[in-house]
PDB file of N, CA and C in Angstrom:
ATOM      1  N   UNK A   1      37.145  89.142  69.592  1.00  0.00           N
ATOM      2  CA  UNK A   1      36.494  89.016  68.304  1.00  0.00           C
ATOM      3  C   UNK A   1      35.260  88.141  68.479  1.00  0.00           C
ATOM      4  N   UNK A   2      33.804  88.445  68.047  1.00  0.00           N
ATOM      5  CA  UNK A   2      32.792  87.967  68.367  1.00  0.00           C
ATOM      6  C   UNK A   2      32.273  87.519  66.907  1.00  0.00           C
ATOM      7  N   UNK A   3      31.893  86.253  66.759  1.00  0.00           N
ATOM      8  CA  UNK A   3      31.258  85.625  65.411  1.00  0.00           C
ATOM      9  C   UNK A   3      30.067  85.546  65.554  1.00  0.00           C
ATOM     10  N   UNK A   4      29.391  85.804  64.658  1.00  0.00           N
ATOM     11  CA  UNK A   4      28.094  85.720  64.340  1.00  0.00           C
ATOM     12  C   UNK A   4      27.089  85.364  63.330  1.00  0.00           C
ATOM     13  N   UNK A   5      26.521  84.212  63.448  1.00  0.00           N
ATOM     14  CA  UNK A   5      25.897  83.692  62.591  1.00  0.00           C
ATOM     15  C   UNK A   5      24.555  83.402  62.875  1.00  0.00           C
ATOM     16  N   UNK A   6      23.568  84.217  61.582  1.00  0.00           N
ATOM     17  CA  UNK A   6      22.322  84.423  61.829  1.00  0.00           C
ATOM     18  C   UNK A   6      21.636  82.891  61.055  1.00  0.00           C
ATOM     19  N   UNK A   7      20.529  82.874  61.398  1.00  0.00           N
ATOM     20  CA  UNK A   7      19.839  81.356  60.627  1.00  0.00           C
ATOM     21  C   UNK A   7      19.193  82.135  59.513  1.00  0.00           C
ATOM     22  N   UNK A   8      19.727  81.469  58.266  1.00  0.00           N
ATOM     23  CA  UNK A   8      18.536  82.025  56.860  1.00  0.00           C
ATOM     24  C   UNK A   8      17.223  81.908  57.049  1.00  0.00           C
ATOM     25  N   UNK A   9      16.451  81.863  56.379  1.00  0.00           N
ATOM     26  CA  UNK A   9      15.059  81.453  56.229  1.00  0.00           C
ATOM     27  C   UNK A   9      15.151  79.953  55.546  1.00  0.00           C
ATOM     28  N   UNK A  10      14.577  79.076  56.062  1.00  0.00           N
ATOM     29  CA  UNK A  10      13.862  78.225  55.949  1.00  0.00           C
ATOM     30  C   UNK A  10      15.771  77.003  55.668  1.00  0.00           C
ATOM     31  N   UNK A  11      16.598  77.373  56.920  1.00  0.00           N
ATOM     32  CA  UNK A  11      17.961  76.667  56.769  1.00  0.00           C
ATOM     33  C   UNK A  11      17.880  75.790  57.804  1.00  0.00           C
ATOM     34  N   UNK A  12      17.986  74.773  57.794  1.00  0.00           N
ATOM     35  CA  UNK A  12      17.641  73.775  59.155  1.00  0.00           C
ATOM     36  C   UNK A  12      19.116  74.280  60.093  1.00  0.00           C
ATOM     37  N   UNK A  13      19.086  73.344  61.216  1.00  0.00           N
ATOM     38  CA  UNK A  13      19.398  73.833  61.977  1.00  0.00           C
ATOM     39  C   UNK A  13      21.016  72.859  61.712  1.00  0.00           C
ATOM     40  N   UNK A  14      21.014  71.521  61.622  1.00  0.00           N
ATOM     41  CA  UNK A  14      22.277  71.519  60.442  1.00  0.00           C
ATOM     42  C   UNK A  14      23.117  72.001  59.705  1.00  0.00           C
ATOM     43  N   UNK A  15      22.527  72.528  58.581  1.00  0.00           N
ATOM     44  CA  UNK A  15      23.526  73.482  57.917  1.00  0.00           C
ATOM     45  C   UNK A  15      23.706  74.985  58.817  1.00  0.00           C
ATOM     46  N   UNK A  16      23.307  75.272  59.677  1.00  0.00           N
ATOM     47  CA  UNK A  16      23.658  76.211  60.651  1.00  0.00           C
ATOM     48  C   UNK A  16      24.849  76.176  61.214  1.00  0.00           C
ATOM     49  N   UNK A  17      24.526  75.353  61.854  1.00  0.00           N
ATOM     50  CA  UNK A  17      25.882  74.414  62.675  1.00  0.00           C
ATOM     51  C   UNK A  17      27.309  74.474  61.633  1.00  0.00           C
ATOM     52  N   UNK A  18      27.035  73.901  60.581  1.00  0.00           N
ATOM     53  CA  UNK A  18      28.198  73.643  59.722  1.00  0.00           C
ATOM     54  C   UNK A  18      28.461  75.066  58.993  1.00  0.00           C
ATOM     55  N   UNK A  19      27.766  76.055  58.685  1.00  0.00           N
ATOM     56  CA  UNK A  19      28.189  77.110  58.675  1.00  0.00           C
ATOM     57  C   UNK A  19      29.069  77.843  59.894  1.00  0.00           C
ATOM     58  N   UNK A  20      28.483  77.405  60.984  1.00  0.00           N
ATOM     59  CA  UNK A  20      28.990  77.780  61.939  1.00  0.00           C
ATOM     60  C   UNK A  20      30.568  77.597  62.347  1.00  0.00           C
ATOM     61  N   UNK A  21      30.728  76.153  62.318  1.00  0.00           N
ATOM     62  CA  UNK A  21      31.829  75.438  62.758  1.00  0.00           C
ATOM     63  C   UNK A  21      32.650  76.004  61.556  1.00  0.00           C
ATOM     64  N   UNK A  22      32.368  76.182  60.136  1.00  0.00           N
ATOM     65  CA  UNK A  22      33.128  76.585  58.837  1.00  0.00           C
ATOM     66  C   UNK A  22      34.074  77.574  59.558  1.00  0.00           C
ATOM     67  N   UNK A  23      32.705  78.921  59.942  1.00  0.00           N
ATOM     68  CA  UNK A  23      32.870  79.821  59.932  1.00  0.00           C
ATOM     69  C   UNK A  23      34.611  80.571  60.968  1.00  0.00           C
ATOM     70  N   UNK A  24      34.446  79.381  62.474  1.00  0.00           N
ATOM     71  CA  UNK A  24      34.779  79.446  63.113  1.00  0.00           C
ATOM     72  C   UNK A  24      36.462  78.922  63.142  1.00  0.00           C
ATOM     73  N   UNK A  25      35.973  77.752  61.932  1.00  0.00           N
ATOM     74  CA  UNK A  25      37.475  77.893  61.192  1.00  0.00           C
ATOM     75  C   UNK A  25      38.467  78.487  60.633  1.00  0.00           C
ATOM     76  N   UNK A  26      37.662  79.084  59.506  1.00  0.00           N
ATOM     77  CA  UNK A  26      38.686  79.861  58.778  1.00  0.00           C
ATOM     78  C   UNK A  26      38.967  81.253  59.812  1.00  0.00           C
ATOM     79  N   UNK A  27      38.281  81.829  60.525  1.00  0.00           N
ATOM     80  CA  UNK A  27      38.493  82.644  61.542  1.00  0.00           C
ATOM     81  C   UNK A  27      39.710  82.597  62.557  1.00  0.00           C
ATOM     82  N   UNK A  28      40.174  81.527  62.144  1.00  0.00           N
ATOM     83  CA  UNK A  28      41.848  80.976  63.689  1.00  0.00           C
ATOM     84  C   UNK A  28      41.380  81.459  64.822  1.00  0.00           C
ATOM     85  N   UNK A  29      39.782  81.473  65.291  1.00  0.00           N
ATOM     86  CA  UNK A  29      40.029  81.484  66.857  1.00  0.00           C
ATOM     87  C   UNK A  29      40.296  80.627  67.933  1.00  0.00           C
ATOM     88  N   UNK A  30      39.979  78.851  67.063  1.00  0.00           N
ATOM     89  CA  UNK A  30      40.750  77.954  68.270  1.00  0.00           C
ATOM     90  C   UNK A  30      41.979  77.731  68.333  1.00  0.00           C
ATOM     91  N   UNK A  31      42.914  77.913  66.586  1.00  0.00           N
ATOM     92  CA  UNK A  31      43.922  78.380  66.745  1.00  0.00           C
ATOM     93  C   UNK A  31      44.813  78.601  68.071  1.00  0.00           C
ATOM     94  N   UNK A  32      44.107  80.027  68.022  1.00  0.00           N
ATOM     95  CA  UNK A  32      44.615  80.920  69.397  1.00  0.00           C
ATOM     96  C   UNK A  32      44.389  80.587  70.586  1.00  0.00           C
ATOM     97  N   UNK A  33      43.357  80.314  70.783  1.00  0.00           N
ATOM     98  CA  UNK A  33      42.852  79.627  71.690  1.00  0.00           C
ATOM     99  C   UNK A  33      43.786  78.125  72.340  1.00  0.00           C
ATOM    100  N   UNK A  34      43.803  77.879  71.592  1.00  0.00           N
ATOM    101  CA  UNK A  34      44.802  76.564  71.874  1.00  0.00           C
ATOM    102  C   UNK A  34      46.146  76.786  72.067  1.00  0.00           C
ATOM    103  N   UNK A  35      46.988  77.952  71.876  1.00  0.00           N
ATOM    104  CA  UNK A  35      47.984  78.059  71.642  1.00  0.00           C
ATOM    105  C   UNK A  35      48.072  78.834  72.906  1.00  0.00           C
ATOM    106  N   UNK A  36      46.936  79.499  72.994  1.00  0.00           N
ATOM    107  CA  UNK A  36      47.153  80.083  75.361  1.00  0.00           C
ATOM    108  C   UNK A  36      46.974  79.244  75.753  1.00  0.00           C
ATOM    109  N   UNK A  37      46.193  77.923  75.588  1.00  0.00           N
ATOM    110  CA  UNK A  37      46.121  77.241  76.435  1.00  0.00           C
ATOM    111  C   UNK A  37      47.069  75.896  76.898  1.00  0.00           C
ATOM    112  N   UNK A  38      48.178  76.049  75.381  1.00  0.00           N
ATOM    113  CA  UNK A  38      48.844  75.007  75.616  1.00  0.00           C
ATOM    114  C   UNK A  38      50.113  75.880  75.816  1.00  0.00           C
ATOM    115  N   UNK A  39      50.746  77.147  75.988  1.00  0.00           N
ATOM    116  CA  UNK A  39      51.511  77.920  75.410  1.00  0.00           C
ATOM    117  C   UNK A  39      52.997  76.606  76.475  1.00  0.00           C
ATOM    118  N   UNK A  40      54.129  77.256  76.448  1.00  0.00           N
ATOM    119  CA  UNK A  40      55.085  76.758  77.265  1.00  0.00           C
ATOM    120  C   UNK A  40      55.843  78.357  77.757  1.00  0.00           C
ATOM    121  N   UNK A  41      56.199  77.979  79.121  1.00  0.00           N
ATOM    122  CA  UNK A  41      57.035  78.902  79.885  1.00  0.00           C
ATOM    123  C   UNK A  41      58.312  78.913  79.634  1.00  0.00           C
ATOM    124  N   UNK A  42      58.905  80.022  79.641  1.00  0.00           N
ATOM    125  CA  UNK A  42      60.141  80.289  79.023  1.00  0.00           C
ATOM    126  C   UNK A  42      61.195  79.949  80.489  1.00  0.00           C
ATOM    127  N   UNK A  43      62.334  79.333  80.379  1.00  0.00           N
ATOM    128  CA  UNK A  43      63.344  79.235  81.806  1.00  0.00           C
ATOM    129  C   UNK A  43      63.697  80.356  81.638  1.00  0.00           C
ATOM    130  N   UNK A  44      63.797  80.251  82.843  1.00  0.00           N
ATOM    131  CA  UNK A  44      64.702  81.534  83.912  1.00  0.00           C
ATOM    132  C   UNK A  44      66.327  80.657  83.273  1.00  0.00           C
ATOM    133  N   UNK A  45      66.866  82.105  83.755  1.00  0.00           N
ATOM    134  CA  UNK A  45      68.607  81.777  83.097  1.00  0.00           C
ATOM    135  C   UNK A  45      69.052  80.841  84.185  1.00  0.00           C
ATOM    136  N   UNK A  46      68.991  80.673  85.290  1.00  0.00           N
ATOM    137  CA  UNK A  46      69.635  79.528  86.029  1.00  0.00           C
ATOM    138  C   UNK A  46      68.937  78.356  85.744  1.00  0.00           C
ATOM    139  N   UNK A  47      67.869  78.053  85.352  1.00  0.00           N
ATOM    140  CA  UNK A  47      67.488  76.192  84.591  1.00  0.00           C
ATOM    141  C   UNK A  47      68.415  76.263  83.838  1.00  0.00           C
ATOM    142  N   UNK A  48      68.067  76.928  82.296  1.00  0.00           N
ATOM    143  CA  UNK A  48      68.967  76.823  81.293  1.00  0.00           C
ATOM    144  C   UNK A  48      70.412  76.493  81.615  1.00  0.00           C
ATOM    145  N   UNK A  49      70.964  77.634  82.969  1.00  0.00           N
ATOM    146  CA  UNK A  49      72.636  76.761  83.097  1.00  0.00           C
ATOM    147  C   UNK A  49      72.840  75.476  83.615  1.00  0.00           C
ATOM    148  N   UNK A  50      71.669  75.376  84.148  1.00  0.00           N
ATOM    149  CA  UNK A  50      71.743  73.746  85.119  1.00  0.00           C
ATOM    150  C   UNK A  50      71.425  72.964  83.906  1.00  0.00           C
ATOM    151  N   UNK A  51      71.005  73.300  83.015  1.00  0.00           N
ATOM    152  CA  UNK A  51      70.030  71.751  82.278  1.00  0.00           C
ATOM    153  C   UNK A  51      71.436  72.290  80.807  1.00  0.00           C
ATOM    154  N   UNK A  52      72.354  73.482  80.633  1.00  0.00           N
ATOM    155  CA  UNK A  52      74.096  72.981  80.085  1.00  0.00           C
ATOM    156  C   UNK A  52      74.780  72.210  81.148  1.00  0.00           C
ATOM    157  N   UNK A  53      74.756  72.883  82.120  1.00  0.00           N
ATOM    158  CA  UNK A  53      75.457  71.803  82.328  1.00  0.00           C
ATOM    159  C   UNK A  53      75.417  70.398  82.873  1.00  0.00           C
ATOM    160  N   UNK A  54      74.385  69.921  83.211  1.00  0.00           N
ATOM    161  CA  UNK A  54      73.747  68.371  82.949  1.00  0.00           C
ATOM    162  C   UNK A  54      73.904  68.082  81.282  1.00  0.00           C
ATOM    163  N   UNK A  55      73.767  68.646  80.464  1.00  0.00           N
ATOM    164  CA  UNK A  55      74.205  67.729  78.969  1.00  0.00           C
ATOM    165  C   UNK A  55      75.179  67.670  79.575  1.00  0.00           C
ATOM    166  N   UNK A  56      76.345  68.639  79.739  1.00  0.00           N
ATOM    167  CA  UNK A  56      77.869  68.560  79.414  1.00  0.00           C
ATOM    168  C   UNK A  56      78.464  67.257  80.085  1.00  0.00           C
ATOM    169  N   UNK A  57      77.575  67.387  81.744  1.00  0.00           N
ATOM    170  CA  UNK A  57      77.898  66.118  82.309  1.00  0.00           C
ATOM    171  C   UNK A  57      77.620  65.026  81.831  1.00  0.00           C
ATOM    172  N   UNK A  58      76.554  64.860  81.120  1.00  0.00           N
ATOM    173  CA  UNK A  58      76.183  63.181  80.703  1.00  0.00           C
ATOM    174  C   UNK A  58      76.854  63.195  79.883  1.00  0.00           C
ATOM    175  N   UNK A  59      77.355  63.877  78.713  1.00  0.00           N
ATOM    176  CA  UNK A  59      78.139  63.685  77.353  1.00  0.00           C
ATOM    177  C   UNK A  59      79.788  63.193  78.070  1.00  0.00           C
ATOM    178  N   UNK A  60      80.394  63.370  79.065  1.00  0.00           N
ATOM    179  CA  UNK A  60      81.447  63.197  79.613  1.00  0.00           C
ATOM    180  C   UNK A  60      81.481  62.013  80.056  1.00  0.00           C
ATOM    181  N   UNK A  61      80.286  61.575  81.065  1.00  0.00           N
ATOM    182  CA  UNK A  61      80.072  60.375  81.124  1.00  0.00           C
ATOM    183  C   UNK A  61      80.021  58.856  80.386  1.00  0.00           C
ATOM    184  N   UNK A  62      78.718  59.640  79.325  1.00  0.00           N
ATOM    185  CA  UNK A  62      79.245  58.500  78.243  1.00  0.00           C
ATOM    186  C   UNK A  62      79.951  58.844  77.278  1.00  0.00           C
ATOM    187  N   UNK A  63      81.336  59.682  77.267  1.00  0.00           N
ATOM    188  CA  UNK A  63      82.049  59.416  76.327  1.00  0.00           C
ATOM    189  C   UNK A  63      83.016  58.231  77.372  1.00  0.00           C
ATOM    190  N   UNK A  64      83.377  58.822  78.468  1.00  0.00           N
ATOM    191  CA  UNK A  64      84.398  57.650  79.439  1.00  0.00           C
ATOM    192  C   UNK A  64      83.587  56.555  79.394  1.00  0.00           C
ATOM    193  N   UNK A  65      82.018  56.240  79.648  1.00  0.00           N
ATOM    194  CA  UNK A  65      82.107  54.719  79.356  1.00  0.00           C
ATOM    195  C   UNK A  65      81.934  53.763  78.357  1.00  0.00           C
ATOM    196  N   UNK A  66      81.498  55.182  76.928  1.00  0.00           N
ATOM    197  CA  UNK A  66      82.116  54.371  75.853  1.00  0.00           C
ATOM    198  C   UNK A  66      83.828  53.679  75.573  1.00  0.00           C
ATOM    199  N   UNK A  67      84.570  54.383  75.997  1.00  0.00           N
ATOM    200  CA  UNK A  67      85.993  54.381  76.139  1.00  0.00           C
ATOM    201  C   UNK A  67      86.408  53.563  77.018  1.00  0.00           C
ATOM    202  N   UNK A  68      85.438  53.191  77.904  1.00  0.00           N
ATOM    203  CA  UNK A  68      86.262  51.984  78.813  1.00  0.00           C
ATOM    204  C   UNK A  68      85.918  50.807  78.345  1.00  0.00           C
ATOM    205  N   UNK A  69      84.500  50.599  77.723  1.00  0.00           N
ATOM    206  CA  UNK A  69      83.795  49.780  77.113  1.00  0.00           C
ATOM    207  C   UNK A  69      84.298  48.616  75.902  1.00  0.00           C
ATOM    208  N   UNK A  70      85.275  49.616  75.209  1.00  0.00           N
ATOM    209  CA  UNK A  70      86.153  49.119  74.534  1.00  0.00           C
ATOM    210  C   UNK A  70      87.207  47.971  74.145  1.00  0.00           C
ATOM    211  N   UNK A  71      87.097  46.987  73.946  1.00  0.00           N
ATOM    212  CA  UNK A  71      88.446  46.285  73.957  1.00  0.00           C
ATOM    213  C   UNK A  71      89.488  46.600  72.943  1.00  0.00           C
ATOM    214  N   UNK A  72      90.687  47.050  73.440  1.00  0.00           N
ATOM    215  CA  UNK A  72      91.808  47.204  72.276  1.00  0.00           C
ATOM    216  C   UNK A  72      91.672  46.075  71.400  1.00  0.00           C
TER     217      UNK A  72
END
């Protein structure tokens, strides 16, 4: 998608600009732009099982050393 903004007659070069930048707003192309450039990679199914079962392990962990932690 290509924007285009012509200069009026007798429009300084200011309000150009700010037409411009307007323009470029309501348009969502940095939007998009930003959103390839920041996007995130999806895991492969073996992270995802490693990074269940690392919670499962730490949740086990500190439930036993909440539980030892304890004084009756």
């Amino acid at each position: 998608m290509v924007l285009e903004v012509k200069k009026k007659e007798k429009e300084s070069a200011q309000s150009l600009v700010h037409r411009f930048t307007k323009t470029v707003r309501q348009s969502g192309l940095l939007l998009e732009a930003r959103k390839k450039q920041f996007r995130k990679r999806t895991k492969s199914a073996l992270s995802k099982k490693n990074s269940a079962l690392r919670r499962v392990e730490n949740k086990e962990k500190k439930r036993l050393e909440d539980k030892m932690s304890k004084p009756k």
